[in-house]
N, C-alpha and C. Protein backbone atom coordinates (compact mmCIF):
# COMPACT_ATOMS: atom_id res chain seq x y z
N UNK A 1 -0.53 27.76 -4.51
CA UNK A 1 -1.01 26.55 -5.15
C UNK A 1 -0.89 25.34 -4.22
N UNK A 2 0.08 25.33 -3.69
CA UNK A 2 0.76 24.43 -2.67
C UNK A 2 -0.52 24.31 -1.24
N UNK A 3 -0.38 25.35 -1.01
CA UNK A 3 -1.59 25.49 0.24
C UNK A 3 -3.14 24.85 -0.60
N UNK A 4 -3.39 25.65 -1.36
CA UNK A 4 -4.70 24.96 -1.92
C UNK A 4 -4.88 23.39 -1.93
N UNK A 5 -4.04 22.93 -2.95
CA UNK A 5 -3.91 21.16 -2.61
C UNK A 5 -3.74 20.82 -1.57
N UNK A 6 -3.13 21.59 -0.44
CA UNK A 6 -3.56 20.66 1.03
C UNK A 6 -4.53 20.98 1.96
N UNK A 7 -5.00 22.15 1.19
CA UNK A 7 -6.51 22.24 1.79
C UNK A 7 -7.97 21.37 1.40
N UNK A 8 -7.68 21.63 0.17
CA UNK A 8 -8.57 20.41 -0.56
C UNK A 8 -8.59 18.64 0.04
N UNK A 9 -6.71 18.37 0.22
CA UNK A 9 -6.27 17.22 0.79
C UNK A 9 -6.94 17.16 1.66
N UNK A 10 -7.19 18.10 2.90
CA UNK A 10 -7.86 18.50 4.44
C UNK A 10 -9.61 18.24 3.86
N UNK A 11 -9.85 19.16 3.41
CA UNK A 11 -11.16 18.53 2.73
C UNK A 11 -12.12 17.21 2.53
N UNK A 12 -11.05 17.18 1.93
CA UNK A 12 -11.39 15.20 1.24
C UNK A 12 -11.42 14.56 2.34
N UNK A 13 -10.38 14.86 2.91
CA UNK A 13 -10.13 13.40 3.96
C UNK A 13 -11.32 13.26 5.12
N UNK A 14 -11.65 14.48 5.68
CA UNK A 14 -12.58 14.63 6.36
C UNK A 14 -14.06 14.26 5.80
N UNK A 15 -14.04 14.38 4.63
CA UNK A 15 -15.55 13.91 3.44
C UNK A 15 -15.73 12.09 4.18
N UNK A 16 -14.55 12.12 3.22
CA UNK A 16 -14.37 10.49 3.17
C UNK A 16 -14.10 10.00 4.91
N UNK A 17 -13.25 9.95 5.52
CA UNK A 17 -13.42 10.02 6.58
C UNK A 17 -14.76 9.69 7.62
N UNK A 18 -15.38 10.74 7.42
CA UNK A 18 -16.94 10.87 8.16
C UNK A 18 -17.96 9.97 7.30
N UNK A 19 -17.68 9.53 6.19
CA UNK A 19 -18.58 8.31 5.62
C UNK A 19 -18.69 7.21 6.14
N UNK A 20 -17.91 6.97 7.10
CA UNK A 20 -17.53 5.55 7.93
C UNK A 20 -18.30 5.25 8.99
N UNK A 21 -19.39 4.35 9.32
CA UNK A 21 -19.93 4.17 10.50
C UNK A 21 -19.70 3.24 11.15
N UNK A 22 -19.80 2.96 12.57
CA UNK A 22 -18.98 2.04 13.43
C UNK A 22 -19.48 0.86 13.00
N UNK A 23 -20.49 0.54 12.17
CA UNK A 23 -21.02 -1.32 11.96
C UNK A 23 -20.02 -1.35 11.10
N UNK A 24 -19.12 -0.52 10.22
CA UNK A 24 -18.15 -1.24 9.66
C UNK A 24 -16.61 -0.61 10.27
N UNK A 25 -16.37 -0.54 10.93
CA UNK A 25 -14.73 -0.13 11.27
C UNK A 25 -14.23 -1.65 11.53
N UNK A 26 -14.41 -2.38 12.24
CA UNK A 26 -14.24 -3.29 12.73
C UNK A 26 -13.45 -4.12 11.24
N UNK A 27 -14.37 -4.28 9.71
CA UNK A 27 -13.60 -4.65 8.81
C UNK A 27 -13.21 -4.04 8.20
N UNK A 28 -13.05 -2.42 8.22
CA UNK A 28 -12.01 -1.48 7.97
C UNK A 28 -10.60 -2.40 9.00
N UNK A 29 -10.56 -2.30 9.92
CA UNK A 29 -9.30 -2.23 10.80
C UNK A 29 -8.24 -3.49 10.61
N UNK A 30 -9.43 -4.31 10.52
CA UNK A 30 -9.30 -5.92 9.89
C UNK A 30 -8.54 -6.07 8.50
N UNK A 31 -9.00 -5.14 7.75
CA UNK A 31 -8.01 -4.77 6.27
C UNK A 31 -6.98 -3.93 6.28
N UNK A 32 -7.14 -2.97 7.06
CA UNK A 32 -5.83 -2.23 7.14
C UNK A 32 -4.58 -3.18 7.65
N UNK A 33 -5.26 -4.36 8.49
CA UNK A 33 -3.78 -4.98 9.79
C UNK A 33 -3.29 -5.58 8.49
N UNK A 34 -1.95 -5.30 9.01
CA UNK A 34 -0.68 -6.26 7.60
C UNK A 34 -0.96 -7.41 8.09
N UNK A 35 -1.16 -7.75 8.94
CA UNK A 35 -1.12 -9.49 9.27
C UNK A 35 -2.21 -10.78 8.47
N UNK A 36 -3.50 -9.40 8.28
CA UNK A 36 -5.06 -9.93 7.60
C UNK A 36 -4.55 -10.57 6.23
N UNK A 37 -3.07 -10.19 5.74
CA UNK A 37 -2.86 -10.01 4.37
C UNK A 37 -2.50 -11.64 3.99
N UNK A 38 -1.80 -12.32 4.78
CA UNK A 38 -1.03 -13.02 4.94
C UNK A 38 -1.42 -14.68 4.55
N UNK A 39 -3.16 -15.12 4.88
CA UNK A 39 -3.42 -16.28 3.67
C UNK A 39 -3.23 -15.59 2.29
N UNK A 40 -3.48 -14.46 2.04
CA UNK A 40 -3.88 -14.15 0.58
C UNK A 40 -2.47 -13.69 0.22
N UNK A 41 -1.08 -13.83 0.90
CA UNK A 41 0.13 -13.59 0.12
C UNK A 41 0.91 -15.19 -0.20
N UNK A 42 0.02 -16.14 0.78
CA UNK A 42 0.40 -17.44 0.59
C UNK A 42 -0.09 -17.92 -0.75
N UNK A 43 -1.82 -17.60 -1.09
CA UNK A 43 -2.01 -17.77 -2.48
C UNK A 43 -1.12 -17.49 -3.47
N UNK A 44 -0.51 -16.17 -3.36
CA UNK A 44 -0.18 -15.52 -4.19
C UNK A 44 1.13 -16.59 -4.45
N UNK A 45 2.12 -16.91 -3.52
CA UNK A 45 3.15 -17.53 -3.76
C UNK A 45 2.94 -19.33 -4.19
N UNK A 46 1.89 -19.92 -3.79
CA UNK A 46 0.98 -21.13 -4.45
C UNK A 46 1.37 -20.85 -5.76
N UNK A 47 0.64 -19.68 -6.54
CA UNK A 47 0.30 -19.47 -7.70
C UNK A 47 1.58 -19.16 -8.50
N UNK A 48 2.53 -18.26 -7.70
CA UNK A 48 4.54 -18.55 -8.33
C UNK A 48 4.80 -19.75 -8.34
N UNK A 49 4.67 -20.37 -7.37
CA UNK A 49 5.39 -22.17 -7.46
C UNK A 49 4.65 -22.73 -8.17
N UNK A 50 3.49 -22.54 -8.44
CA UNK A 50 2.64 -23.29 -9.58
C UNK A 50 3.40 -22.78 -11.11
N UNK A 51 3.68 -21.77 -11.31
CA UNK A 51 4.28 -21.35 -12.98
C UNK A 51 5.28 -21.23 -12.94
N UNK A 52 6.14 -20.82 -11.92
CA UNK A 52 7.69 -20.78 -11.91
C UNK A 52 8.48 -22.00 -11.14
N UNK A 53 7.96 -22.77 -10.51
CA UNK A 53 8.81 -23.60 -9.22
C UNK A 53 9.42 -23.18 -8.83
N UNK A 54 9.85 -24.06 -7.45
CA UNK A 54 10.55 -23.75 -6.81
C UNK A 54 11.79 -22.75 -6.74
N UNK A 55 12.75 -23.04 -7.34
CA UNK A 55 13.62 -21.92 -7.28
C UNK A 55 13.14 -20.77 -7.77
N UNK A 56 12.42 -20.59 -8.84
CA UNK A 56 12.34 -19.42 -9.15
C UNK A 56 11.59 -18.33 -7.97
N UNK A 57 10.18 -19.43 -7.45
CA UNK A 57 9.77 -18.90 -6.30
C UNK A 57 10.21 -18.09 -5.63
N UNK A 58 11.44 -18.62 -5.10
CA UNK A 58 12.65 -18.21 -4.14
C UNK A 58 13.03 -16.74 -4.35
N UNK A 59 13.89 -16.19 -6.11
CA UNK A 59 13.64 -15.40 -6.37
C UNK A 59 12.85 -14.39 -6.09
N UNK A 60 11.53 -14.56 -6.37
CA UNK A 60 10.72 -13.84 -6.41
C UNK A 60 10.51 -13.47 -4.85
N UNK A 61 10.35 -14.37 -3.94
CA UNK A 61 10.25 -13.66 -2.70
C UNK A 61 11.23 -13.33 -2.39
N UNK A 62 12.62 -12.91 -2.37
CA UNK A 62 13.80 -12.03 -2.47
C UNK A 62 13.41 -10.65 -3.00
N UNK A 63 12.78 -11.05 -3.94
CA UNK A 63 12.59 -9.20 -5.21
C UNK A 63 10.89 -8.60 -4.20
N UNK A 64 10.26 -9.79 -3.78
CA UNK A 64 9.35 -8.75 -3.31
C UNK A 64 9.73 -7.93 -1.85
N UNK A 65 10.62 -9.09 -0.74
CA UNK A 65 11.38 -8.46 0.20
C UNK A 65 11.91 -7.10 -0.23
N UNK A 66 13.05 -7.19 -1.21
CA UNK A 66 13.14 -6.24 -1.74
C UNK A 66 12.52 -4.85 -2.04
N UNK A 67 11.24 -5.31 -2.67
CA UNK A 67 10.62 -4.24 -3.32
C UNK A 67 10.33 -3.32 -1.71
N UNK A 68 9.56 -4.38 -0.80
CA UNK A 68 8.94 -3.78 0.50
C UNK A 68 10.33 -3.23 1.34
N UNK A 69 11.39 -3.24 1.48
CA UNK A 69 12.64 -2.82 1.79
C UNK A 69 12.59 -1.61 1.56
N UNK A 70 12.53 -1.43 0.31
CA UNK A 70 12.51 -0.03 -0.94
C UNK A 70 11.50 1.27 -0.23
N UNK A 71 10.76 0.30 -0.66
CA UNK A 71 9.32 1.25 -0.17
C UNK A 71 9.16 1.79 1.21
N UNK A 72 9.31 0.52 2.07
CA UNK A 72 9.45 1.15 3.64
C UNK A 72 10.18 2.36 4.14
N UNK A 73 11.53 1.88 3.21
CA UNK A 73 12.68 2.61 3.75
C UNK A 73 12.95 4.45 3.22
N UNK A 74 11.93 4.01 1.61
CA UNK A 74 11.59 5.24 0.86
C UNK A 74 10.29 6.38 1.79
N UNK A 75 9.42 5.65 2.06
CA UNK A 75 8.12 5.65 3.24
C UNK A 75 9.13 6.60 4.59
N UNK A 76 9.72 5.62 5.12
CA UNK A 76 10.32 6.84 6.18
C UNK A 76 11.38 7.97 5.75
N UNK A 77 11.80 7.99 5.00
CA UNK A 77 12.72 9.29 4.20
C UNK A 77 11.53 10.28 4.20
N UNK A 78 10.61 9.77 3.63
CA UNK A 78 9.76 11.10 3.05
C UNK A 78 9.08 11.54 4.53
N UNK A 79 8.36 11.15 5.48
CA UNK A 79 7.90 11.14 6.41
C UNK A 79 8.70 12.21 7.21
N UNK A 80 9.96 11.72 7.28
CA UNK A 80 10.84 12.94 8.22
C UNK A 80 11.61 13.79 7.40
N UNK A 81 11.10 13.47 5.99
CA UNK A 81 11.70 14.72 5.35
C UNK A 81 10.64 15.66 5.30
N UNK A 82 9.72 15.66 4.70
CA UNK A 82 8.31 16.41 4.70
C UNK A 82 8.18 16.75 6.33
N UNK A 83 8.02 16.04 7.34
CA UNK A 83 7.09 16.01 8.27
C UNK A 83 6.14 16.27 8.24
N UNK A 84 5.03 16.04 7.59
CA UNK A 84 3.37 16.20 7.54
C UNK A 84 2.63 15.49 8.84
N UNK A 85 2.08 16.05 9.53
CA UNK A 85 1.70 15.32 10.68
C UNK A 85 0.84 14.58 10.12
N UNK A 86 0.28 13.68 10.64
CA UNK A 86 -0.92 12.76 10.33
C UNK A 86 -1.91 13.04 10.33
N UNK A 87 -3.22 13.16 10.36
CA UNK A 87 -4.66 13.76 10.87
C UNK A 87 -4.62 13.84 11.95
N UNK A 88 -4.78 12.96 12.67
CA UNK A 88 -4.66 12.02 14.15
C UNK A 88 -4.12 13.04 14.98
N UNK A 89 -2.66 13.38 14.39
CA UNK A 89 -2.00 14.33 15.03
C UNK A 89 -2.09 15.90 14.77
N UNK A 90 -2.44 16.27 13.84
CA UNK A 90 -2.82 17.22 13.19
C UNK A 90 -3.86 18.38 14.60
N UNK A 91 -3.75 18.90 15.30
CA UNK A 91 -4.30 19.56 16.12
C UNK A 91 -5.99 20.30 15.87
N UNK A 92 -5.46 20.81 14.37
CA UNK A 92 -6.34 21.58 13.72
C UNK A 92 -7.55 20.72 13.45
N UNK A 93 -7.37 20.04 12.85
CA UNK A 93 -8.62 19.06 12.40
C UNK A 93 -8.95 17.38 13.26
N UNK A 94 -8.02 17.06 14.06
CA UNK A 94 -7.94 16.55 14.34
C UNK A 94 -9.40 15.56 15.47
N UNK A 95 -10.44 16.68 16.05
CA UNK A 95 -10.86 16.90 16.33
C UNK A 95 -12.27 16.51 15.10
N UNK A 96 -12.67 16.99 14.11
CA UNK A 96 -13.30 16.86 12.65
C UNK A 96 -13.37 15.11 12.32
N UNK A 97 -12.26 14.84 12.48
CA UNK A 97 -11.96 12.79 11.93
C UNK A 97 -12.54 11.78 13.45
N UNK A 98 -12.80 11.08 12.30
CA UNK A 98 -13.14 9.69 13.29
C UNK A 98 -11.80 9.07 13.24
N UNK A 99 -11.26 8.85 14.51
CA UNK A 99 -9.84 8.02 14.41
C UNK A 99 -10.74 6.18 14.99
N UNK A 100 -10.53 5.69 13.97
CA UNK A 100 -10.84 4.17 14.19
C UNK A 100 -9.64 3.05 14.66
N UNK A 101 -10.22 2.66 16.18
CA UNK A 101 -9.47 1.49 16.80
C UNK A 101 -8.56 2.53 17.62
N UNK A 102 -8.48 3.35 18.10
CA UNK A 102 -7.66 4.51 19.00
C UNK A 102 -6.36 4.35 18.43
N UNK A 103 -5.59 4.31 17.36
CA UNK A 103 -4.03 4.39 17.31
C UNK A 103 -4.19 5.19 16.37
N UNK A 104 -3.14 5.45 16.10
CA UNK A 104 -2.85 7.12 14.97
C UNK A 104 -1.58 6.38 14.13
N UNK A 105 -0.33 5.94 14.96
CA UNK A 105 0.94 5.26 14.36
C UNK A 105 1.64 6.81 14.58
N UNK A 106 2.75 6.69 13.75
CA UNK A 106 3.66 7.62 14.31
C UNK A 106 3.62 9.06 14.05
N UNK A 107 3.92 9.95 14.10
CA UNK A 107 3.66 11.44 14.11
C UNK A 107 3.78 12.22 12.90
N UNK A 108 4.31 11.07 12.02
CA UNK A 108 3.89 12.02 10.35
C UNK A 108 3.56 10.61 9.54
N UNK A 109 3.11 11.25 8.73
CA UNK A 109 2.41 10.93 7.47
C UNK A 109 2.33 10.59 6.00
N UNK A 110 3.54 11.16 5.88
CA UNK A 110 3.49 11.78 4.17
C UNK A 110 4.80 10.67 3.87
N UNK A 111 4.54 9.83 2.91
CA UNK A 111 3.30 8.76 2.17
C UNK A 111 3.20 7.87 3.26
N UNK A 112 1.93 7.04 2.98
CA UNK A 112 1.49 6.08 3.52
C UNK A 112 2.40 4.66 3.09
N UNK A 113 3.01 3.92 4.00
CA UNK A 113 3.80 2.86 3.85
C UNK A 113 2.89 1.72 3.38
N UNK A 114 1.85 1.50 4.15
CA UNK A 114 0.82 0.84 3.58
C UNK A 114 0.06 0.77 1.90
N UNK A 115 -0.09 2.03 2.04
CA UNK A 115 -0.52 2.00 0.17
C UNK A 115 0.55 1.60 -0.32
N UNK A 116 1.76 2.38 -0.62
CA UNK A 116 2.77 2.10 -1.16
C UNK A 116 3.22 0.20 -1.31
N UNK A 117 3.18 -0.56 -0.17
CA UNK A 117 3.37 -1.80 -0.13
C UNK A 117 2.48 -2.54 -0.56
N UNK A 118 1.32 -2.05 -0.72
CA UNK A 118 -0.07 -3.36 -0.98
C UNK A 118 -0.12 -2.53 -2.78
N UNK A 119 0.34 -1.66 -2.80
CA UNK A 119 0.17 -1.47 -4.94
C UNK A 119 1.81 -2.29 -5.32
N UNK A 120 2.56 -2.14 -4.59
CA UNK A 120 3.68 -2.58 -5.02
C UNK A 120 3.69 -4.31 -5.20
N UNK A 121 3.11 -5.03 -3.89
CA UNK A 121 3.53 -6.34 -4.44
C UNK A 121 1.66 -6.24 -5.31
N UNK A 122 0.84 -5.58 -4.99
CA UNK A 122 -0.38 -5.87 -6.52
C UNK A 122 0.17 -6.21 -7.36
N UNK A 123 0.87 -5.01 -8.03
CA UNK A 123 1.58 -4.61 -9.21
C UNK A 123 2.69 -5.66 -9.50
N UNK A 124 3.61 -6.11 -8.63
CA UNK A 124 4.27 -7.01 -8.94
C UNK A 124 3.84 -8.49 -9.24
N UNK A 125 2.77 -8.81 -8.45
CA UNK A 125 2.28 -10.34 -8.70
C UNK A 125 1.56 -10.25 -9.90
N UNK A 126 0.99 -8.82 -10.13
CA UNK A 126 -0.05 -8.96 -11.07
C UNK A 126 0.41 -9.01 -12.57
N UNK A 127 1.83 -8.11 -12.76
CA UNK A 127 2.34 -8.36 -14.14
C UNK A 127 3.20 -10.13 -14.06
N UNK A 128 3.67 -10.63 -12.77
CA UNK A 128 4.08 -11.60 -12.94
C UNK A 128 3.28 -13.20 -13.25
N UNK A 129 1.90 -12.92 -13.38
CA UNK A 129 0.84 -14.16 -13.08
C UNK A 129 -0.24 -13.39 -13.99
N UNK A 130 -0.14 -12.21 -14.49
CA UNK A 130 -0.82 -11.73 -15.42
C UNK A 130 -1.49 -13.09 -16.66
N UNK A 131 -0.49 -13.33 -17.66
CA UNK A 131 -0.57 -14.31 -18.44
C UNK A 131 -1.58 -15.90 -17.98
N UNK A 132 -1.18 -16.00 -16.78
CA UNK A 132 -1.92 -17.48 -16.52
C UNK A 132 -2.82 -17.34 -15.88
N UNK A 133 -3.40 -16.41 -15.50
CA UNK A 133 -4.63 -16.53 -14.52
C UNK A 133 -5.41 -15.27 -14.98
N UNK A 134 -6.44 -15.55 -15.25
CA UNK A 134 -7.39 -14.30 -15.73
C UNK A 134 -8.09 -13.69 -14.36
N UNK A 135 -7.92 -12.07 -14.75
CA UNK A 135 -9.05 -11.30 -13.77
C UNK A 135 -7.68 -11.20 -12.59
N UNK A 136 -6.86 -11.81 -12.72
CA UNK A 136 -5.63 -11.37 -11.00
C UNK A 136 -5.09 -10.32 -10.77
N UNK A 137 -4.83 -9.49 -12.18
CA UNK A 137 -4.33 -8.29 -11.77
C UNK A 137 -5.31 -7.30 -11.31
N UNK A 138 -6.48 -7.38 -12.04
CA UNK A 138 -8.23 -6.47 -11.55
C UNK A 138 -7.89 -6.61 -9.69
N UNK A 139 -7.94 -8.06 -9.54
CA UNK A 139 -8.27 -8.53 -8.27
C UNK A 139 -7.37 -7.75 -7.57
N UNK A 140 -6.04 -7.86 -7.39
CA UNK A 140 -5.11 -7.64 -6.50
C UNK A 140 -4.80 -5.86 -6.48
N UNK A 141 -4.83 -5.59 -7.59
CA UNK A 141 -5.29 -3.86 -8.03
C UNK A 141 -6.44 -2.78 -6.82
N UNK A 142 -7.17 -3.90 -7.20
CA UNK A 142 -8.73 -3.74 -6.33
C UNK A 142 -8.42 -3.83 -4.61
N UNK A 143 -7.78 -4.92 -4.37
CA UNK A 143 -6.98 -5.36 -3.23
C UNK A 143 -6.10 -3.89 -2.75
N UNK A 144 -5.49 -3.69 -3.16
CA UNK A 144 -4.66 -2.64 -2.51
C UNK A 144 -4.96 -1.46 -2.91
N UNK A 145 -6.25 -1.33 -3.65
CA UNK A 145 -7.26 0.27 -3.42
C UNK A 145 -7.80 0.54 -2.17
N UNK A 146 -8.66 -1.26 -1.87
CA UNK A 146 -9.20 -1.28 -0.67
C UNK A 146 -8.32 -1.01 0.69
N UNK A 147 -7.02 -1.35 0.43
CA UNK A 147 -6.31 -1.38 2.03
C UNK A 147 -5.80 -0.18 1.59
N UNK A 148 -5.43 0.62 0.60
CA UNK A 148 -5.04 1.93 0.51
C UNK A 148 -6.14 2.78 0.93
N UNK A 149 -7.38 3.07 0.87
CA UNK A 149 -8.59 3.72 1.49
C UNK A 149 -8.70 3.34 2.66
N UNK A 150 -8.55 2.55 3.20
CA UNK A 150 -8.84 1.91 4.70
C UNK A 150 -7.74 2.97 5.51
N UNK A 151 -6.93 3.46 5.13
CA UNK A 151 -5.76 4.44 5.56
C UNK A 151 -6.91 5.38 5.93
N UNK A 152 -7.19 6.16 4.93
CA UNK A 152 -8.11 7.34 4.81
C UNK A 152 -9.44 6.99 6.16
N UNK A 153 -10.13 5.69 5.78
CA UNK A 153 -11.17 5.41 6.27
C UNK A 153 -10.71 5.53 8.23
N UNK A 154 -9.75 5.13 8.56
CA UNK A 154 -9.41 5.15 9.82
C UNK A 154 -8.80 6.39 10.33
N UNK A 155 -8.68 7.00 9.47
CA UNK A 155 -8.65 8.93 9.85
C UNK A 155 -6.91 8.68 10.26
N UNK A 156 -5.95 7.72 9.55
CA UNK A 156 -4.40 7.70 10.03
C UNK A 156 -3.42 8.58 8.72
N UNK A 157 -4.20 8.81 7.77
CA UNK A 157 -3.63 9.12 6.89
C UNK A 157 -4.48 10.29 5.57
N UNK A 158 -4.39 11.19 5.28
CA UNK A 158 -4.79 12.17 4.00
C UNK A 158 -4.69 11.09 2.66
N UNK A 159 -5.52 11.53 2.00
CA UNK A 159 -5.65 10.97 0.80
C UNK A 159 -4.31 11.23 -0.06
N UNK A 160 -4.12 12.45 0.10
CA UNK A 160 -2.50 12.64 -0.70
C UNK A 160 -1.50 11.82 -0.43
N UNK A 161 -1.16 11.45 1.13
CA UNK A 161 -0.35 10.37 1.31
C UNK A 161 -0.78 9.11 1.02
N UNK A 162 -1.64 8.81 0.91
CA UNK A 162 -2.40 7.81 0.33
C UNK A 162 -2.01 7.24 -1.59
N UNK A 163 -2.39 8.46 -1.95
CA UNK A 163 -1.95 8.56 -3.43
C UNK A 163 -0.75 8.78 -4.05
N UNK A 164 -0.11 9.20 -3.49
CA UNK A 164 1.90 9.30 -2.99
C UNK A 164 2.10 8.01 -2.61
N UNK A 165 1.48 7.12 -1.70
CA UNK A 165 2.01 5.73 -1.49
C UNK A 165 1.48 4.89 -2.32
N UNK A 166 0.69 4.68 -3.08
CA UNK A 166 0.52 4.50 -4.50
C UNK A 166 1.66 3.96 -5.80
N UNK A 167 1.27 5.33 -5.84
CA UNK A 167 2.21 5.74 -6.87
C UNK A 167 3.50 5.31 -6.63
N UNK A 168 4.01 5.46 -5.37
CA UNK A 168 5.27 4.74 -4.87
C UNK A 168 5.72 3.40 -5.57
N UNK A 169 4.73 3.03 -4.85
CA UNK A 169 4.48 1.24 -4.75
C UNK A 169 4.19 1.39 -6.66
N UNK A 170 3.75 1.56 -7.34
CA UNK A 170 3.70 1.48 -8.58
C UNK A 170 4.70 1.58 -8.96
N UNK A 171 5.67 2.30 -9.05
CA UNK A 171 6.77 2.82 -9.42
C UNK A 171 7.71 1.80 -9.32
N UNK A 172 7.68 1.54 -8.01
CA UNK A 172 8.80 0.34 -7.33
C UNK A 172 8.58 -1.09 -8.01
N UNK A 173 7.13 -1.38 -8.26
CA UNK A 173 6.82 -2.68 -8.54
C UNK A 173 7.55 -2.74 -9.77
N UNK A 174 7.10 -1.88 -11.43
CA UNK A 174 7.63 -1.37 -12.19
C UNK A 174 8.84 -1.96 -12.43
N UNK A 175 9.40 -1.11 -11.95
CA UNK A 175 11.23 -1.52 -11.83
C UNK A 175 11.89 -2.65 -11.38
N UNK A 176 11.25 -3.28 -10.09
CA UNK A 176 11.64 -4.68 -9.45
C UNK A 176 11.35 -5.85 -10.95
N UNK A 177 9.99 -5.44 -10.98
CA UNK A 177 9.75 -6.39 -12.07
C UNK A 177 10.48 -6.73 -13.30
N UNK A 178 11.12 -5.23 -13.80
CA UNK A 178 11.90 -5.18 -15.27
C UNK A 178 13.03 -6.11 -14.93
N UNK A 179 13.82 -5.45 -13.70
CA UNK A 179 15.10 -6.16 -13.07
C UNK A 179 14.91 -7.81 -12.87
N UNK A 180 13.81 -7.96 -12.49
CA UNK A 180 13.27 -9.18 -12.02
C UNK A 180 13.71 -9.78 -13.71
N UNK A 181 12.96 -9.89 -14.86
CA UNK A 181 12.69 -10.15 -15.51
C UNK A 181 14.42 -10.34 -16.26
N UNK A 182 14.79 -9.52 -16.58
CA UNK A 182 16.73 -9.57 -16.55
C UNK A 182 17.36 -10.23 -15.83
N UNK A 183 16.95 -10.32 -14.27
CA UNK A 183 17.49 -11.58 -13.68
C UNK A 183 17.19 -13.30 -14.33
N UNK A 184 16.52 -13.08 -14.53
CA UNK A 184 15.42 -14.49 -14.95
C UNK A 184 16.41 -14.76 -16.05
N UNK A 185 16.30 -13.84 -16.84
CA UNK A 185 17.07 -14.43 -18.68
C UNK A 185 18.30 -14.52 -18.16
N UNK A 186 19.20 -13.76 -17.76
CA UNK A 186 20.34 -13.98 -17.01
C UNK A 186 21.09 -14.44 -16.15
N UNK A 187 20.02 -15.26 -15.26
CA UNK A 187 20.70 -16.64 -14.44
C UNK A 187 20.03 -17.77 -13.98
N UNK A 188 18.47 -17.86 -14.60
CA UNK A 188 17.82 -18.66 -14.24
C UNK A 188 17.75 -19.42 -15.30
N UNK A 189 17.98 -19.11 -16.80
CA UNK A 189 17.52 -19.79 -17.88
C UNK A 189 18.68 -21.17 -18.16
């Protein structure tokens, strides 16, 4: 059963993968870079200091440090626990993928740190700004589908690690948030 799902995984990725033509890698690569993220995490914190102020702000970028701490640090556990090579590295197929912008990143795979981090603070800004701003959680949801496929799209990552870093980042946001929210009644009020 085990083999099947990572053949299928092998499958997919190569589908999706080969859908990519070079007039767009360029803003594939552009969305994948963590750095591209960085006016649109300033909004995001605009929009905390706008409903929470200042201190609470503060908070909150502590719990999202946090959350990305979690995840990263969860991200490399699994990586060298699994060892799943990457596509990139992957010998077998490797050859089959378009690797976009020549880098691969490091020699396994399994989950993607990237998905995992861009659903996690989604998920976190989005239940936290949910209430005052309509359409933000769609948006930011949507946001870290796109930089979660851009994994796939640059041939650095299988869709399974993809959907494993996900789910991660869901998971994590989840929980930061509940805690988050217990912090709040409990020392901010």
């Amino acid at each position: 059963m085990i083999d099947s799902l990572i053949n299928k995984d092998i499958e997919l990725l190569i589908y999706l993968n080969n859908l990519g033509l070079s007039q767009w890698d360029g803003i594939w690569l552009f969305i994948s870079n963590k750095y591209s993220a960085i006016p649109f995490y300033f909004l995001l914190l605009y929009f905390t200091y706008k409903q929470f102020g200042l201190k609470k702000t503060f908070v909150v970028v502590l719990f999202v440090v946090l959350i990305i701490l979690a995840s990263d640090q969860t991200s490399n556990l699994f990586k060298y626990g699994f060892k799943r090579l990457r596509p990139c590295h992957n010998e077998n197929i490797s050859h089959l993928i378009r690797l976009v912008g020549g880098r691969c990143g490091g020699l396994y795979g399994y989950f993607s740190a990237h998905a995992a981090n861009s659903t996690a603070i989604a998920v976190f800004f989005g239940l936290l700004l949910r209430r005052k701003i309509n359409y933000l959680f769609s948006i930011l949801i949507l946001w870290a589908l796109v930089v979660s496929y851009s994994r796939i799209y640059l041939g650095v990552h299988f869709p399974l690690d993809v959907f494993t870093g996900m789910l991660i980042g869901l998971i994590y946001a989840s929980l930061f948030y509940a805690v988050f929210k217990v912090f709040l009644k409990k020392f901010m009020n």
